[in-house]
N, C-alpha and C. Protein backbone atom coordinates (compact mmCIF):
# COMPACT_ATOMS: atom_id res chain seq x y z
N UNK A 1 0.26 -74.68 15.97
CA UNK A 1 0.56 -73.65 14.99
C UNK A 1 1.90 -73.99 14.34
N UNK A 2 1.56 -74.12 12.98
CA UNK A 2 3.24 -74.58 12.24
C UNK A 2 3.81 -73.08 12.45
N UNK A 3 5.54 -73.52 11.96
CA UNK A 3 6.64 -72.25 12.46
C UNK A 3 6.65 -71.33 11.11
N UNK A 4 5.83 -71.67 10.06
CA UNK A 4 5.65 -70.36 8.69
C UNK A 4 4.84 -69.52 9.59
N UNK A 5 3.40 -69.73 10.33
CA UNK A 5 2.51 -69.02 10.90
C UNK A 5 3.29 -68.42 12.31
N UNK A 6 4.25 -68.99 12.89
CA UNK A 6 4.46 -68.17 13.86
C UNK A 6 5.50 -67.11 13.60
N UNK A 7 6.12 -67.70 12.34
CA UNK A 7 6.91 -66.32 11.51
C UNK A 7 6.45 -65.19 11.25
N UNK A 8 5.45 -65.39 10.31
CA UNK A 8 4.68 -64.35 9.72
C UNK A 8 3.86 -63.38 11.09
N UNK A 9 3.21 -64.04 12.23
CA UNK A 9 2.72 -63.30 13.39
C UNK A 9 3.68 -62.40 14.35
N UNK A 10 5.34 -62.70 14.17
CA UNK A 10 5.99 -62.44 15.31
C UNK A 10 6.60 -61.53 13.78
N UNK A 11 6.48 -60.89 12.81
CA UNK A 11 6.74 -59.83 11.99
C UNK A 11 6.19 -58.85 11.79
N UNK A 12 6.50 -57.80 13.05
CA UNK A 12 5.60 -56.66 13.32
C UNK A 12 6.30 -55.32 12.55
N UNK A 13 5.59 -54.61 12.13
CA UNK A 13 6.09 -52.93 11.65
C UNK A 13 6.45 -53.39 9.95
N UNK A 14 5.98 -54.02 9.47
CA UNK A 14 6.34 -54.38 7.82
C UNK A 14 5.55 -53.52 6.93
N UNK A 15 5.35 -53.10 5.81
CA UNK A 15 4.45 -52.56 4.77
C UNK A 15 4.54 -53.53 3.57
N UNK A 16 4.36 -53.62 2.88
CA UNK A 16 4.31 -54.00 1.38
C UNK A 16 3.69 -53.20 0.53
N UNK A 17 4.50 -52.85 -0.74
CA UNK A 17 4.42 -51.99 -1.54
C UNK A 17 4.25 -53.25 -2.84
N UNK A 18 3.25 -52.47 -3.88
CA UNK A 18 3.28 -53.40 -5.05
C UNK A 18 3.19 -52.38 -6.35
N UNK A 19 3.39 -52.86 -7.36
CA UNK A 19 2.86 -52.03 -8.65
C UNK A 19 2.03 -53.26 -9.50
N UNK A 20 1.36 -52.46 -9.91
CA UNK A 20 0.58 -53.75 -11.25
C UNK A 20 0.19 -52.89 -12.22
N UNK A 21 -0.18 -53.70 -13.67
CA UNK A 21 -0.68 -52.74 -14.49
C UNK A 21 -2.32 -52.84 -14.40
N UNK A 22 -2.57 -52.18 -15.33
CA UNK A 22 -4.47 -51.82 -15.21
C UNK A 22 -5.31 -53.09 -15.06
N UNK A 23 -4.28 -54.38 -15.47
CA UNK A 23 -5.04 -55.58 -15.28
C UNK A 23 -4.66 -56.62 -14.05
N UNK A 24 -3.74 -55.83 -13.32
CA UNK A 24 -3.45 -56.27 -11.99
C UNK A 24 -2.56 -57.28 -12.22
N UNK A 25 -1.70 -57.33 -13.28
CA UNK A 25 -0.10 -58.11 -13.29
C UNK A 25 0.45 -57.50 -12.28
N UNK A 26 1.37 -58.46 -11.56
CA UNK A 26 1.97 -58.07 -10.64
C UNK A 26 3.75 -57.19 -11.33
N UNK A 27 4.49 -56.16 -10.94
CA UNK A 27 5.51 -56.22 -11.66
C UNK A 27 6.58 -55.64 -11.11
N UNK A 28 6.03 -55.14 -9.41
CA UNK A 28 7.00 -55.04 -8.61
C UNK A 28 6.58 -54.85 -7.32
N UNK A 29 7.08 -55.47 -6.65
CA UNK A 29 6.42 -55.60 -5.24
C UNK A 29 7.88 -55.50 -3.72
N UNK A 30 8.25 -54.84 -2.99
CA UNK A 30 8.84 -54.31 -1.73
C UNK A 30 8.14 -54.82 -0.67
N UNK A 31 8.94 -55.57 0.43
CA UNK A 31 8.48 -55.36 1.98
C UNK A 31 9.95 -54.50 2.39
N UNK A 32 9.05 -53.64 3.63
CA UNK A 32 10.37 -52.52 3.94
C UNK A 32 9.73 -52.24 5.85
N UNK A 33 10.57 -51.51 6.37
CA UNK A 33 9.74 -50.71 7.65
C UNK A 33 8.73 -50.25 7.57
N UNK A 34 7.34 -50.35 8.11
CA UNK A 34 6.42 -49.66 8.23
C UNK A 34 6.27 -48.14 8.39
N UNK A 35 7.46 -47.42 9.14
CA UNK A 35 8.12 -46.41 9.69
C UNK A 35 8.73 -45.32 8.10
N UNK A 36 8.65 -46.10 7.42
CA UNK A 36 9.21 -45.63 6.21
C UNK A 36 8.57 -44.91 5.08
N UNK A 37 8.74 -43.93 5.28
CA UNK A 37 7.52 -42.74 4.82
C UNK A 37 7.70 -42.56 3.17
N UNK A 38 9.33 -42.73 2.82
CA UNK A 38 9.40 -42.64 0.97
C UNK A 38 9.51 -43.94 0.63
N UNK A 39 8.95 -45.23 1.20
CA UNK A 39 9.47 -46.15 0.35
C UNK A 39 8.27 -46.16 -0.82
N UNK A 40 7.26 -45.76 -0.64
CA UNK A 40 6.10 -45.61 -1.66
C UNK A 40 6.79 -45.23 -3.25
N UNK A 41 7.48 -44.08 -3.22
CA UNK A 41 8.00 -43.08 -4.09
C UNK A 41 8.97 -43.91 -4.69
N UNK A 42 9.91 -44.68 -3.43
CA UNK A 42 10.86 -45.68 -3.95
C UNK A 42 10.56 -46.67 -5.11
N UNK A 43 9.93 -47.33 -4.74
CA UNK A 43 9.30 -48.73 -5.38
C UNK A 43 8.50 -48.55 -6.78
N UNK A 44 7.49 -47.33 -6.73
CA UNK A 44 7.37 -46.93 -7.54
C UNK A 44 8.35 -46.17 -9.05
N UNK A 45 9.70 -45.77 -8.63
CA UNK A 45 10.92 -45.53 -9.28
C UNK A 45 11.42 -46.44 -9.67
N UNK A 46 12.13 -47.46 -8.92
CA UNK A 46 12.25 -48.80 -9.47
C UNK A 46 11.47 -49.22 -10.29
N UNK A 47 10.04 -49.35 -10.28
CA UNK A 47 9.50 -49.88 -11.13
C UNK A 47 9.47 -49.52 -12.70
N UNK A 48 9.33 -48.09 -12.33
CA UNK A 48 10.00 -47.00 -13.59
C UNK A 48 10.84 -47.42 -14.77
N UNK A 49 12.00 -47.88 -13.76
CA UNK A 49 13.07 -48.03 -14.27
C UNK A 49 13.16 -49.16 -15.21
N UNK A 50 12.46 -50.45 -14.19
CA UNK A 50 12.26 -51.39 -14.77
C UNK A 50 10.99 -51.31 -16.39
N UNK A 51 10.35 -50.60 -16.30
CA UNK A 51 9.11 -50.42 -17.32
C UNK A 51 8.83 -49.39 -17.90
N UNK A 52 9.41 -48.30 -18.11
CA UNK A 52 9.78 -47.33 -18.98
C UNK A 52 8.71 -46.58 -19.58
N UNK A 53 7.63 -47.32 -19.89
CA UNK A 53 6.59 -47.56 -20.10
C UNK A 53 5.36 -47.11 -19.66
N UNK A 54 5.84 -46.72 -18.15
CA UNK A 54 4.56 -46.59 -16.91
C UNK A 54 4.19 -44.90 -16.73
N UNK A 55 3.46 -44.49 -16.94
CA UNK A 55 3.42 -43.11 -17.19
C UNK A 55 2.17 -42.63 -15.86
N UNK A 56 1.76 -43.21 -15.07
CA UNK A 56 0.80 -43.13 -14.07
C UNK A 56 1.13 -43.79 -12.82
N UNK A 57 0.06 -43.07 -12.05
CA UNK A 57 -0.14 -44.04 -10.59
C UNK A 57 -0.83 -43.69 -9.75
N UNK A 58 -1.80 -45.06 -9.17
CA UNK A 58 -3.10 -44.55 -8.38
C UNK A 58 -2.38 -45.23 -7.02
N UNK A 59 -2.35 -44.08 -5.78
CA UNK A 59 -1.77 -44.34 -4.82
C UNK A 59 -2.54 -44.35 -3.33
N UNK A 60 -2.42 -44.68 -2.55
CA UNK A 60 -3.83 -44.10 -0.96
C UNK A 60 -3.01 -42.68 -0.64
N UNK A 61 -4.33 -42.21 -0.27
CA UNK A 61 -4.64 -40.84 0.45
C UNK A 61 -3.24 -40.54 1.09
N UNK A 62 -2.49 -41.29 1.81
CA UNK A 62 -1.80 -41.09 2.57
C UNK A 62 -0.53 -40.13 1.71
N UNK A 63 -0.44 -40.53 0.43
CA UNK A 63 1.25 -40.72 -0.38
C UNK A 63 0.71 -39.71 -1.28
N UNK A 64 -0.44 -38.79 -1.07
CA UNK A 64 -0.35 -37.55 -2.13
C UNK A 64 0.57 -37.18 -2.25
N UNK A 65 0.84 -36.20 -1.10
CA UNK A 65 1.86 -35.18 -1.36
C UNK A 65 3.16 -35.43 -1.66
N UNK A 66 3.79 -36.91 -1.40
CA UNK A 66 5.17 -37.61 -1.51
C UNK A 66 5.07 -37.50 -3.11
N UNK A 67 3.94 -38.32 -3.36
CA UNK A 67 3.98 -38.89 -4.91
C UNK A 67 3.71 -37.93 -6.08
N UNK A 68 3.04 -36.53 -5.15
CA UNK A 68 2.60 -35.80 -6.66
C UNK A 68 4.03 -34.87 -6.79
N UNK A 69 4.54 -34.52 -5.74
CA UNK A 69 6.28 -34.09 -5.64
C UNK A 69 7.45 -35.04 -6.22
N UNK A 70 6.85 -36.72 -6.55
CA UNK A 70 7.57 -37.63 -7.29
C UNK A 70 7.54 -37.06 -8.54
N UNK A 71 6.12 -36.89 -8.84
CA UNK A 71 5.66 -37.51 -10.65
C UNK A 71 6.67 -36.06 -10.81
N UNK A 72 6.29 -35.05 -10.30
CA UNK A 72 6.72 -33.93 -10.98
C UNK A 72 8.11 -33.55 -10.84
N UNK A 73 9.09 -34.45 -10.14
CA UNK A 73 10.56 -34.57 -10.79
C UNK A 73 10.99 -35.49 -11.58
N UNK A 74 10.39 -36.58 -11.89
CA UNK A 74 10.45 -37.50 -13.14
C UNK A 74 9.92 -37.08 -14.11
N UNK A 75 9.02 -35.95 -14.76
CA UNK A 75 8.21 -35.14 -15.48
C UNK A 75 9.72 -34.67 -16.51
């Protein structure tokens, strides 16, 4: 086993967060704690910031209630 693969296996509790647009450009992407319950809300803000532009977001089940309490203080 090369030492990239035993890196990536011995990196436990990670998430990755991404944004893309409707055609799946990539245009911002986070690794953070798994444990980390607003980084969703986070990354998505940043991205904001960065794209001014972005007026939506389709998120998992999990990040309703974080994210619909987001949209509606950036509103």
């Amino acid at each position: 086993m090369n030492l990239l693969r035993q890196a990536e296996l011995s990196m436990k509790g990670r998430k990755r967060h991404s944004v893309v647009d409707r055609q799946g450009n990539l245009l911002h992407i986070t690794v953070h704690k798994a444990n980390d319950t607003g980084a969703g809300c986070r990354v998505f803000e940043e991205a904001v910031q960065k794209y001014p532009a972005l007026k939506g977001v389709c998120a998992d089940a999990g990040y309703r209630n974080p994210m619909e309490e987001f949209e509606n203080s950036i509103e």
